[in-house]
N, C-alpha and C. Protein backbone atom coordinates (compact mmCIF):
# COMPACT_ATOMS: atom_id res chain seq x y z
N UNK A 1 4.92 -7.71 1.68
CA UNK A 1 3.51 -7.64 1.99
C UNK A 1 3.20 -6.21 2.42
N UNK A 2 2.26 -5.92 2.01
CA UNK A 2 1.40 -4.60 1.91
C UNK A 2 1.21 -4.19 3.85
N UNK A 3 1.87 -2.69 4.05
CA UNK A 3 2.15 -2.84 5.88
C UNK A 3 0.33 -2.32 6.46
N UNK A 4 -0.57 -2.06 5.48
CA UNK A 4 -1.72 -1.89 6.10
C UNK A 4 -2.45 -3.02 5.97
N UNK A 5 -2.32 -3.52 4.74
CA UNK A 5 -2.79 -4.93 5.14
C UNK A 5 -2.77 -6.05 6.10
N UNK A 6 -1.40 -6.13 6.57
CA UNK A 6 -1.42 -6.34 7.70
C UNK A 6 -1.73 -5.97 9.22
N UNK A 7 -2.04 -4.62 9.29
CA UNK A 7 -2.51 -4.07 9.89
C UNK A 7 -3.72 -3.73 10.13
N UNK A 8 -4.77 -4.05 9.06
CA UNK A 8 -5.97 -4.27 9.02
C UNK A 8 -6.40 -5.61 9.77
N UNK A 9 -5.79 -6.66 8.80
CA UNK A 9 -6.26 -8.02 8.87
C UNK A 9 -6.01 -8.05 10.66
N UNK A 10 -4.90 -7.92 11.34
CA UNK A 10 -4.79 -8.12 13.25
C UNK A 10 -6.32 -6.95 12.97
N UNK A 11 -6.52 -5.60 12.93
CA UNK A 11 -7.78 -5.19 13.38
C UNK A 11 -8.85 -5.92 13.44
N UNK A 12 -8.81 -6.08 11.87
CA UNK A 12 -10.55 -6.94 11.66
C UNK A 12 -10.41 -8.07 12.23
N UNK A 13 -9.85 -8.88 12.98
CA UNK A 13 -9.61 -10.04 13.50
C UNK A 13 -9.67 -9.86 14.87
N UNK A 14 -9.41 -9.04 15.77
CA UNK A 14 -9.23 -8.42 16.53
C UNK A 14 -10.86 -8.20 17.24
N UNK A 15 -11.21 -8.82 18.39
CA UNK A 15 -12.26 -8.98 19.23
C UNK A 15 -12.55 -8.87 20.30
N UNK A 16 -12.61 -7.75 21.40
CA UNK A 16 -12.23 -7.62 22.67
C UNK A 16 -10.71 -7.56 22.57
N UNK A 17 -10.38 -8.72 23.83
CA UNK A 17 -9.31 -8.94 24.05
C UNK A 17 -8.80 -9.85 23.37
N UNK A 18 -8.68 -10.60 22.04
CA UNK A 18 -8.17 -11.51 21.72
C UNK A 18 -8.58 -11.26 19.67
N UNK A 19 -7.37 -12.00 19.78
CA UNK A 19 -7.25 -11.90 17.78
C UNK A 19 -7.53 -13.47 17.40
N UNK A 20 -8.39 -13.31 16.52
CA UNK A 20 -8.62 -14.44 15.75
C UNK A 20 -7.70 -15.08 14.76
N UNK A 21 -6.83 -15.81 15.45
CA UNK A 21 -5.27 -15.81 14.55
C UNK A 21 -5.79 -16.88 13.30
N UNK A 22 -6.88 -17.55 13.49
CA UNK A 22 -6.96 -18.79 12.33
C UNK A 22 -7.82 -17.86 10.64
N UNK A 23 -8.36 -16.48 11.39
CA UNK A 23 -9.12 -15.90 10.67
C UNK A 23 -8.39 -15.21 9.83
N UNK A 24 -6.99 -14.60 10.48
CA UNK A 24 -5.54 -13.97 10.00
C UNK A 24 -5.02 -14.96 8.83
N UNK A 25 -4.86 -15.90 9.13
CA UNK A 25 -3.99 -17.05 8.36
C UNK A 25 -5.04 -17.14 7.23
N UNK A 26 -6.69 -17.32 7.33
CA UNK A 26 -7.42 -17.45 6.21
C UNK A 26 -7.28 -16.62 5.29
N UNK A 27 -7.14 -15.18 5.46
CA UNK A 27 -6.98 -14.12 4.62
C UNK A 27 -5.73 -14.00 3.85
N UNK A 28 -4.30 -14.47 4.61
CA UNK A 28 -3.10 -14.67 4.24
C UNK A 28 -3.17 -15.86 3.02
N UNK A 29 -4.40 -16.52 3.09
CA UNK A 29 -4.23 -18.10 2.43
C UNK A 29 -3.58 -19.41 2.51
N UNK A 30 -3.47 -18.71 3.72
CA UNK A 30 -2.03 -19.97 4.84
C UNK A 30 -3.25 -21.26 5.36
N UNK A 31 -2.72 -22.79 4.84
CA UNK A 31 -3.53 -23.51 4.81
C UNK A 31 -2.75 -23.85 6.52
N UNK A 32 -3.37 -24.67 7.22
CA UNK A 32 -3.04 -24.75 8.64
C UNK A 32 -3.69 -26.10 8.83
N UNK A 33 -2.52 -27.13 9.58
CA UNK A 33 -2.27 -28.63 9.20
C UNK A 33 -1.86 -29.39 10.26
N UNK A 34 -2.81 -30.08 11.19
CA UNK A 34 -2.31 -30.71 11.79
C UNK A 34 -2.13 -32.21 11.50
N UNK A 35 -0.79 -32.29 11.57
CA UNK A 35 -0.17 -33.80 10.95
C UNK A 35 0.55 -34.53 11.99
N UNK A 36 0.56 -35.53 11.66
CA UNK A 36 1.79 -36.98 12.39
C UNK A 36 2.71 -36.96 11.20
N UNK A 37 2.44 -36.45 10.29
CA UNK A 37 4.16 -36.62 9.58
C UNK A 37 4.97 -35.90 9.64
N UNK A 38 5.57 -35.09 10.82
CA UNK A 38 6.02 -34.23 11.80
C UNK A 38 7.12 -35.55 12.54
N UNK A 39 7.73 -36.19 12.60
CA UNK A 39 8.45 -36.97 13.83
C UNK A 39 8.93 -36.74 15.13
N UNK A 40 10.10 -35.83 14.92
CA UNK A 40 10.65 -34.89 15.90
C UNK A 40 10.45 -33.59 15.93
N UNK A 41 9.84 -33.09 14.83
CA UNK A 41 10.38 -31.60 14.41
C UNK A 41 8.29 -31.41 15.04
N UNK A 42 8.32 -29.89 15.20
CA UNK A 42 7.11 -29.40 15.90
C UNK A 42 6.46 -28.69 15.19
N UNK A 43 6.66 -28.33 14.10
CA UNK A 43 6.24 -27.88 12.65
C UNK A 43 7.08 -27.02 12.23
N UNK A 44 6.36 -26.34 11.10
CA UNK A 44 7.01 -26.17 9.74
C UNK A 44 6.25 -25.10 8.93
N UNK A 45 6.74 -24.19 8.36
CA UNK A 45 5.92 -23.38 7.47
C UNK A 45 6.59 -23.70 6.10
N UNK A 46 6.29 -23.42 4.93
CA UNK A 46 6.93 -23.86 3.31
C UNK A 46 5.37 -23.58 3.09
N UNK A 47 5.81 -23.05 1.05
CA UNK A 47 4.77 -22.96 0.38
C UNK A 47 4.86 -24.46 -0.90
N UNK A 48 3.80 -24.76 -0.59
CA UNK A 48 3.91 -26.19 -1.81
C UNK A 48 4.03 -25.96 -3.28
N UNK A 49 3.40 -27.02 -3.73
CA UNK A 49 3.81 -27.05 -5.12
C UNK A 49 2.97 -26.12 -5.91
N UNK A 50 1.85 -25.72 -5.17
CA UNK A 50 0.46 -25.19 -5.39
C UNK A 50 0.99 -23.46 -5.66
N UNK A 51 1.90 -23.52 -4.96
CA UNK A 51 1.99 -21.74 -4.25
C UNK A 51 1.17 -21.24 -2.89
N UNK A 52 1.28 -22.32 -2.32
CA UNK A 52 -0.19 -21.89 -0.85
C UNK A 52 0.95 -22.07 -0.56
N UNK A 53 0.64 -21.06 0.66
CA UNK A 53 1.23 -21.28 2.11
C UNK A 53 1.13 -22.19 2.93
N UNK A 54 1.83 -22.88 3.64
CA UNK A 54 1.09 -24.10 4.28
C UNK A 54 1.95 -24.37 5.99
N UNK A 55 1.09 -24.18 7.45
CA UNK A 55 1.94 -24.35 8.06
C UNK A 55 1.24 -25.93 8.77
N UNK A 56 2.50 -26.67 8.65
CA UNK A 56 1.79 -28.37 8.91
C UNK A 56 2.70 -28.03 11.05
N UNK A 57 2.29 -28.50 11.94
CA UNK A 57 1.97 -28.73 13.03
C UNK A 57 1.92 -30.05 13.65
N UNK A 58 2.76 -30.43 14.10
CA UNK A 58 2.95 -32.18 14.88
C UNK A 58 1.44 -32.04 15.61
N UNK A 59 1.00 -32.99 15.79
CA UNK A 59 -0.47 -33.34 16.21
C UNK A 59 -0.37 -33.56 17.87
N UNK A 60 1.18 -33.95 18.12
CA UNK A 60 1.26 -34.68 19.43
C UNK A 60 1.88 -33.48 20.33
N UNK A 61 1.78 -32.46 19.63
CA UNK A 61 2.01 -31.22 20.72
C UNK A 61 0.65 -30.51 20.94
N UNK A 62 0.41 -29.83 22.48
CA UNK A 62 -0.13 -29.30 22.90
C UNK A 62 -0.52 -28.24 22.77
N UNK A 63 -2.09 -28.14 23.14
CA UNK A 63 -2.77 -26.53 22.53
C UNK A 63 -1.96 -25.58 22.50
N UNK A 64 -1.04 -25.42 23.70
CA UNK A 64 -0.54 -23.93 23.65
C UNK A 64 0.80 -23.84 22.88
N UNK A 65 1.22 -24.71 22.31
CA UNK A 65 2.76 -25.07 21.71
C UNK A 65 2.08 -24.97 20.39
N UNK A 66 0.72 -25.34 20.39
CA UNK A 66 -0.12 -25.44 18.52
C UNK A 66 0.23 -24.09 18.21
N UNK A 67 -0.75 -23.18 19.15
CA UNK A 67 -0.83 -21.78 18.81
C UNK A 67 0.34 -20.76 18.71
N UNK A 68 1.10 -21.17 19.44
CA UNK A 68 2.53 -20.33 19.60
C UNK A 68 3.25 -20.37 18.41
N UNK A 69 3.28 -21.85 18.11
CA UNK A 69 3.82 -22.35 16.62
C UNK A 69 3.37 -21.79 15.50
N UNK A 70 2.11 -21.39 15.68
CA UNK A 70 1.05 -21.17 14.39
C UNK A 70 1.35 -19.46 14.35
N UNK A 71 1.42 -18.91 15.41
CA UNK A 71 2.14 -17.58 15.33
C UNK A 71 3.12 -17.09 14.75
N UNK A 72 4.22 -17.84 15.55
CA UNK A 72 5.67 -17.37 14.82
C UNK A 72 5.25 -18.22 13.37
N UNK A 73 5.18 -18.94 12.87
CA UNK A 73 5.21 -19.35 11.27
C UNK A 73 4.71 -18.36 10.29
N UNK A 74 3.44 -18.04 10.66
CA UNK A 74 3.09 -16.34 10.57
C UNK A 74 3.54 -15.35 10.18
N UNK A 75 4.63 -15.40 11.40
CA UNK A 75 5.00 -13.80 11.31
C UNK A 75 6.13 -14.26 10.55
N UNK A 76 6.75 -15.59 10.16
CA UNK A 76 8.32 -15.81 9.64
C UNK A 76 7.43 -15.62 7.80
N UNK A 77 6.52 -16.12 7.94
CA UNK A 77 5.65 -15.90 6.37
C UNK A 77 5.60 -14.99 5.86
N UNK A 78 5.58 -13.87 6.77
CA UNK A 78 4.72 -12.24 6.36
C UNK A 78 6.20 -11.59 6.40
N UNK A 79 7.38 -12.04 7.42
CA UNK A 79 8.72 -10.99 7.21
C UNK A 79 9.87 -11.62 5.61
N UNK A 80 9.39 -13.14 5.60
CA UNK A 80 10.74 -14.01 5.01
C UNK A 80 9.90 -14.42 4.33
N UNK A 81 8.59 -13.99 2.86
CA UNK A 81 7.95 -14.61 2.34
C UNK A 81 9.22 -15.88 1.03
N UNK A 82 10.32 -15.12 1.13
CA UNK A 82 11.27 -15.75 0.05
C UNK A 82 11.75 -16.88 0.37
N UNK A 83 12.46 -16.88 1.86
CA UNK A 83 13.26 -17.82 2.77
C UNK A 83 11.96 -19.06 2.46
N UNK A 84 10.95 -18.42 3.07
CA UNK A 84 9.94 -19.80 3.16
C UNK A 84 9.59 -20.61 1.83
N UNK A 85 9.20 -19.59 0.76
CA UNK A 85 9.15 -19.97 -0.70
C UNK A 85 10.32 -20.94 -0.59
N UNK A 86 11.34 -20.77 -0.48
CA UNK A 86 12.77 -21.98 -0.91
C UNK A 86 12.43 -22.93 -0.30
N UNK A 87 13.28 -22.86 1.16
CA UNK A 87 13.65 -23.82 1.71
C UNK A 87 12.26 -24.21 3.05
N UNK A 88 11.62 -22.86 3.25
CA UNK A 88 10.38 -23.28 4.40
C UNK A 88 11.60 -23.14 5.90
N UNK A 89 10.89 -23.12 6.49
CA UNK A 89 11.38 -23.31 8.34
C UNK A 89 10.64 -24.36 9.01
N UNK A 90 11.64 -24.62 9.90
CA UNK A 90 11.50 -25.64 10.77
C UNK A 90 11.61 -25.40 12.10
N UNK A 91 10.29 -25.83 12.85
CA UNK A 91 10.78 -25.53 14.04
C UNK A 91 11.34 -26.70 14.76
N UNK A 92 12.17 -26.69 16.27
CA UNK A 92 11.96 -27.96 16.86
C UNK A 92 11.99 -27.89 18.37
N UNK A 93 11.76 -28.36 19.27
CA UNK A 93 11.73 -28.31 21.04
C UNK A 93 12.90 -27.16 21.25
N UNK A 94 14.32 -27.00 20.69
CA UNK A 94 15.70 -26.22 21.01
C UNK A 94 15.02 -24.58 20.83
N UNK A 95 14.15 -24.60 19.86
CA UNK A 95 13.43 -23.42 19.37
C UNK A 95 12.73 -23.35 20.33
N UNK A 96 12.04 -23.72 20.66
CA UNK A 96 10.97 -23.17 21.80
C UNK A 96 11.50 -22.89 23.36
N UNK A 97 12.76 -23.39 23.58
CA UNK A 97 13.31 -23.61 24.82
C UNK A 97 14.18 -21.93 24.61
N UNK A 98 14.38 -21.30 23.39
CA UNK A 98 14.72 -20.17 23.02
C UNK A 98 14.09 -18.88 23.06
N UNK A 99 12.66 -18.99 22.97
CA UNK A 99 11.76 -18.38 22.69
C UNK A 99 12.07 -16.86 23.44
N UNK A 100 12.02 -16.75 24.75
CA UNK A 100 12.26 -15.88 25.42
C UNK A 100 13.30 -14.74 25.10
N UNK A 101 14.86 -15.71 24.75
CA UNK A 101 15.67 -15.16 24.47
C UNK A 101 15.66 -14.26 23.33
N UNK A 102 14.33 -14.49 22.58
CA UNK A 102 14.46 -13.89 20.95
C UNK A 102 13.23 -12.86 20.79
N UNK A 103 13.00 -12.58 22.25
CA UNK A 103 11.96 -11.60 22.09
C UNK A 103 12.07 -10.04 21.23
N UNK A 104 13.32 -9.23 21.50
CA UNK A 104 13.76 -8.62 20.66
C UNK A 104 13.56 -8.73 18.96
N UNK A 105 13.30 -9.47 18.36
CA UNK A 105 13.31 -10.19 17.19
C UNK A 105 12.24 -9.91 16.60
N UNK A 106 12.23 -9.43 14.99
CA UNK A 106 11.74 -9.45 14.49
C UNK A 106 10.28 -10.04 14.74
N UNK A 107 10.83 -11.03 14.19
CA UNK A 107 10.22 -12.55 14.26
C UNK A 107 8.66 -12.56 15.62
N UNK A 108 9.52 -12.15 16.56
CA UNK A 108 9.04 -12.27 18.15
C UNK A 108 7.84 -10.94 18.18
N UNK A 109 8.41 -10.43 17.81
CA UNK A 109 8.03 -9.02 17.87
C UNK A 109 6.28 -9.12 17.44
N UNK A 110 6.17 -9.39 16.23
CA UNK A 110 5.44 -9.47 14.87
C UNK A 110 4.66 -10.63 15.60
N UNK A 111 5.33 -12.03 15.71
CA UNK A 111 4.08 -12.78 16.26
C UNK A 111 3.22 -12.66 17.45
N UNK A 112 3.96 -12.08 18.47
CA UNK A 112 3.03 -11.48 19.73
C UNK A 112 1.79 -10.31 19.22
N UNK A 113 2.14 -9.63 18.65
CA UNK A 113 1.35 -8.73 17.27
C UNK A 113 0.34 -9.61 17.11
N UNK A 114 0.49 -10.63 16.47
CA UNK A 114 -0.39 -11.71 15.81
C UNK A 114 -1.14 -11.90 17.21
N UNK A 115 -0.79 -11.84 17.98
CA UNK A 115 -1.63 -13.49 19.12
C UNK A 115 -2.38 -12.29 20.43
N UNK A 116 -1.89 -10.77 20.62
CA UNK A 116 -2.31 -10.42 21.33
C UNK A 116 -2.47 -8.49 20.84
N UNK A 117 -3.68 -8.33 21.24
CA UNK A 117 -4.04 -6.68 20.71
C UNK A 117 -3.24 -6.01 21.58
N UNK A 118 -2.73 -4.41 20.99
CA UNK A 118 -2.02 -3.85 21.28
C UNK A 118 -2.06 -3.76 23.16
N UNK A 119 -3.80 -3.25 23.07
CA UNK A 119 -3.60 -3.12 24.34
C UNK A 119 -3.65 -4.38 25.77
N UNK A 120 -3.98 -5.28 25.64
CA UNK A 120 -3.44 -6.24 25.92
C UNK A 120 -1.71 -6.19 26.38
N UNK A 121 -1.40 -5.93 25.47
CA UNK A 121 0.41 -6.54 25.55
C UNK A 121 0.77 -5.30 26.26
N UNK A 122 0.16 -3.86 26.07
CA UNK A 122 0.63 -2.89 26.82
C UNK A 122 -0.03 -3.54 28.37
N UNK A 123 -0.89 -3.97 28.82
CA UNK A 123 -1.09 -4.55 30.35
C UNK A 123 -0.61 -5.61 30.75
N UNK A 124 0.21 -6.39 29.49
CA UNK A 124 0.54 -7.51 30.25
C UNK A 124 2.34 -7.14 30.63
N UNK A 125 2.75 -6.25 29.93
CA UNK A 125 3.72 -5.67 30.09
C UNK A 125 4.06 -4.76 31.23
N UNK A 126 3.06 -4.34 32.01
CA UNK A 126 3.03 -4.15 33.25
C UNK A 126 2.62 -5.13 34.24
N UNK A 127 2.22 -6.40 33.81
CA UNK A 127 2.47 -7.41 34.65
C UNK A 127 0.81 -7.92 34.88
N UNK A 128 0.18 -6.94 34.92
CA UNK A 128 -1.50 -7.29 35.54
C UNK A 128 -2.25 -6.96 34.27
N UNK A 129 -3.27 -7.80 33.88
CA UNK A 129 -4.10 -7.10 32.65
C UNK A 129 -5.81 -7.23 32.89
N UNK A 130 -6.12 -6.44 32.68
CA UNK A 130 -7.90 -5.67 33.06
C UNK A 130 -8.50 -6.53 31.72
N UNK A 131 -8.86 -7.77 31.81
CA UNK A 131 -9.74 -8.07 30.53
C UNK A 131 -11.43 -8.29 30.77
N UNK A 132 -11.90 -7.07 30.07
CA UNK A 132 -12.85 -6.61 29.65
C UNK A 132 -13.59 -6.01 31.37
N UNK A 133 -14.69 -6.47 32.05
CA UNK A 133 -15.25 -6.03 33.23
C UNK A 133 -14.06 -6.70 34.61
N UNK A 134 -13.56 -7.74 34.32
CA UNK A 134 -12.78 -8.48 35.35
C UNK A 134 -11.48 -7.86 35.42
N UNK A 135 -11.05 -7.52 36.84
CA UNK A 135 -9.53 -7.49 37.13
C UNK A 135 -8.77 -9.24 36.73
N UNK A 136 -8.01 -9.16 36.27
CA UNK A 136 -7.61 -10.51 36.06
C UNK A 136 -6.13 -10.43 36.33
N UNK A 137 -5.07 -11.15 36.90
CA UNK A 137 -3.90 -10.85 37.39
C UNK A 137 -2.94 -11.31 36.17
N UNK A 138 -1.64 -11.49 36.47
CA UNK A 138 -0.82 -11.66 35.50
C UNK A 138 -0.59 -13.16 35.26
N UNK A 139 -0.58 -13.63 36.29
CA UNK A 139 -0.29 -15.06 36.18
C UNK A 139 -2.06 -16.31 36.09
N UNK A 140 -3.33 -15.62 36.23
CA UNK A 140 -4.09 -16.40 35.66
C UNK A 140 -4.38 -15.96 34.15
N UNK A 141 -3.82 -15.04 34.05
CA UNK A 141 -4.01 -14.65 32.51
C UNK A 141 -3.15 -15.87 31.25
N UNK A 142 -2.19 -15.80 31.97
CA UNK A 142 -1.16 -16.88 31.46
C UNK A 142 -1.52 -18.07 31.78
N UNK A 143 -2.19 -18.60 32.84
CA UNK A 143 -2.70 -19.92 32.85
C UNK A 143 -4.00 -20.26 31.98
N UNK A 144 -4.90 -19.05 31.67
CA UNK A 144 -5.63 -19.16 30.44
C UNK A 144 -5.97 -19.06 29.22
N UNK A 145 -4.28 -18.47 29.04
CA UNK A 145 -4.16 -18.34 27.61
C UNK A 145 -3.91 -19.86 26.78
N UNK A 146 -4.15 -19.44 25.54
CA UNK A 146 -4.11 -20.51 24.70
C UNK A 146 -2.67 -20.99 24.19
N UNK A 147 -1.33 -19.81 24.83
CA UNK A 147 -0.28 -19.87 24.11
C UNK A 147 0.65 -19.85 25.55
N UNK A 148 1.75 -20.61 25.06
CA UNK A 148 2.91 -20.98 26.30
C UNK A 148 3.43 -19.83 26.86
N UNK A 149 3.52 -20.09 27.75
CA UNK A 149 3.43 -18.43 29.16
C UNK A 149 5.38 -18.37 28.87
N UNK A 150 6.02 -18.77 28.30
CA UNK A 150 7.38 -18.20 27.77
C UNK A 150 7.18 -17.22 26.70
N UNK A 151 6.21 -17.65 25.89
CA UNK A 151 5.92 -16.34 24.62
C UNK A 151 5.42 -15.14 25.44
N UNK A 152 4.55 -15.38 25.73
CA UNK A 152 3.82 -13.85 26.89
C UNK A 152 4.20 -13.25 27.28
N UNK A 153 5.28 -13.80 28.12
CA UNK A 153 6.53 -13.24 28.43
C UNK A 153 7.29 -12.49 27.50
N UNK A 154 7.41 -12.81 26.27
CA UNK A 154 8.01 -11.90 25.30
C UNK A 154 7.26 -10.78 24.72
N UNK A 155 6.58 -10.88 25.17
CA UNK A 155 5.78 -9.64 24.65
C UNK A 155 6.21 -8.08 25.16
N UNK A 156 6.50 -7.43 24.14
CA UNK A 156 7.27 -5.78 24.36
C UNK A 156 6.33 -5.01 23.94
N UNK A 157 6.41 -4.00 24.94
CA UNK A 157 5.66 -2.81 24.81
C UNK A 157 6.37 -2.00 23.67
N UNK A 158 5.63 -0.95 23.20
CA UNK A 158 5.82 0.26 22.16
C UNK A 158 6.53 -0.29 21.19
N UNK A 159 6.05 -1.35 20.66
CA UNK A 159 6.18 -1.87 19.50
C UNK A 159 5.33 -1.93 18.64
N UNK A 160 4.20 -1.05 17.68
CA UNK A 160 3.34 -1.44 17.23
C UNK A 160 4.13 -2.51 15.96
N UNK A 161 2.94 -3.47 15.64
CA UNK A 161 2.55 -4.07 14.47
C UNK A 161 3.36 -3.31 13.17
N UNK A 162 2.68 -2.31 12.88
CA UNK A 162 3.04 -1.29 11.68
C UNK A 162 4.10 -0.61 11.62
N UNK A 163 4.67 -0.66 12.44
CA UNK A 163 6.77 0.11 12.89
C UNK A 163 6.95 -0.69 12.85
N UNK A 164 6.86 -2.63 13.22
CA UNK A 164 7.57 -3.79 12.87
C UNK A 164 7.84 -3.70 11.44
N UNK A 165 6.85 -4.03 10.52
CA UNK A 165 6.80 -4.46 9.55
C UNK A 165 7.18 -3.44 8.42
N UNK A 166 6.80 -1.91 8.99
CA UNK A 166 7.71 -0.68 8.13
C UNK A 166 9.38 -0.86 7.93
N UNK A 167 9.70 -1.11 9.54
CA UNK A 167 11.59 -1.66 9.52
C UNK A 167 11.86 -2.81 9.00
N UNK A 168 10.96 -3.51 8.54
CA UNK A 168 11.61 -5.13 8.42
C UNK A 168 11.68 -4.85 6.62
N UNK A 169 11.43 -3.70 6.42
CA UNK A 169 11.52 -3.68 4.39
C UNK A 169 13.10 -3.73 4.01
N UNK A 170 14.16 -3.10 5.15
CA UNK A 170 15.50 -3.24 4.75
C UNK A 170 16.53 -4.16 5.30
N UNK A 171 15.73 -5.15 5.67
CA UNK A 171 16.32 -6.44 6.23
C UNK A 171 17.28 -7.21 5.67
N UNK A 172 17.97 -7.70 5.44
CA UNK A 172 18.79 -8.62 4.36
C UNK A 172 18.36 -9.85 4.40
N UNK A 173 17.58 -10.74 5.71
CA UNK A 173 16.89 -11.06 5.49
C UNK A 173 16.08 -12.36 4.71
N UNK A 174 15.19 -10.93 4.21
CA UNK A 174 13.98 -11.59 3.06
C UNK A 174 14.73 -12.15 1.92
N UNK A 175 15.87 -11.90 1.32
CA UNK A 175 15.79 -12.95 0.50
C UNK A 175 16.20 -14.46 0.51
């Protein structure tokens, strides 16, 4: 995938303090699915028979586990468009109980990208973040976000978006 394109699409999506991640996925053509034919597993990204992208989402998980999910599938779409073409990913509860640990990651890297503007993640990375006229602290920020305060936590500074996705071309990887 084209590294300004992606780098556009987080801009133009990109609103104040917050990215329009469903507006991201529209442009990608990533259809976005909340299902009960999910059992155990917490979703899933795979492209169908169609060639769409498609990330389906257990129904019986919670807003902020929706969005977190809907992130990383994302960013596993835009680094591993091949991996997903085959076989697709799966997430499940062991994955999310990981999350933290995999902040380093590609993967991690790229979806915090997705879910929060640069500067954002540079304030939350110092712990306190200034959104928009309000001082707002670190920990009601995380109680009002839309995404599980273990991802937030992963969020790394001096990482842009566009140095992710420039290094991720010699990955082994993508296929």
């Amino acid at each position: 995938m084209e590294i300004l394109l992606i780098k556009n699409m987080i801009k133009g999506n990109t609103h104040d303090n917050t990215i329009n991640i469903k507006g991201i996925a529209n442009k990608l053509g990533i259809e976005i699915l909340i299902t009960s034919h999910l059992s155990t597993d917490l979703a899933q990204v795979y492209v169908d028979e169609n060639d769409k992208p498609v990330i389906q989402i257990n129904e019986n998980t919670d807003l902020e586990t929706k969005y977190t999910l809907m992130v990383i599938a994302m960013a596993d779409y835009i680094l591993k468009p091949k991996k997903v073409s085959k076989t697709g990913i799966i997430y499940d509860m062991f994955f999310l109980d990981d999350i933290f640990s995999q902040r380093y990651h590609y993967r991690m890297l790229l979806a915090t990208r997705l879910a929060f503007p640069e500067h954002v993640i540079e304030k939350l990375c110092n712990k306190v973040a200034t959104i928009g006229e309000n001082d707002i602290n670190y920990m009601n920020f995380v109680q009002q976000s839309n995404y599980l305060s273990q991802f937030i936590r992963s969020c790394i500074d001096d990482s842009s978006a566009l140095f992710l996705i420039k290094n991720t071309n010699d990955l082994p990887i993508q296929t």
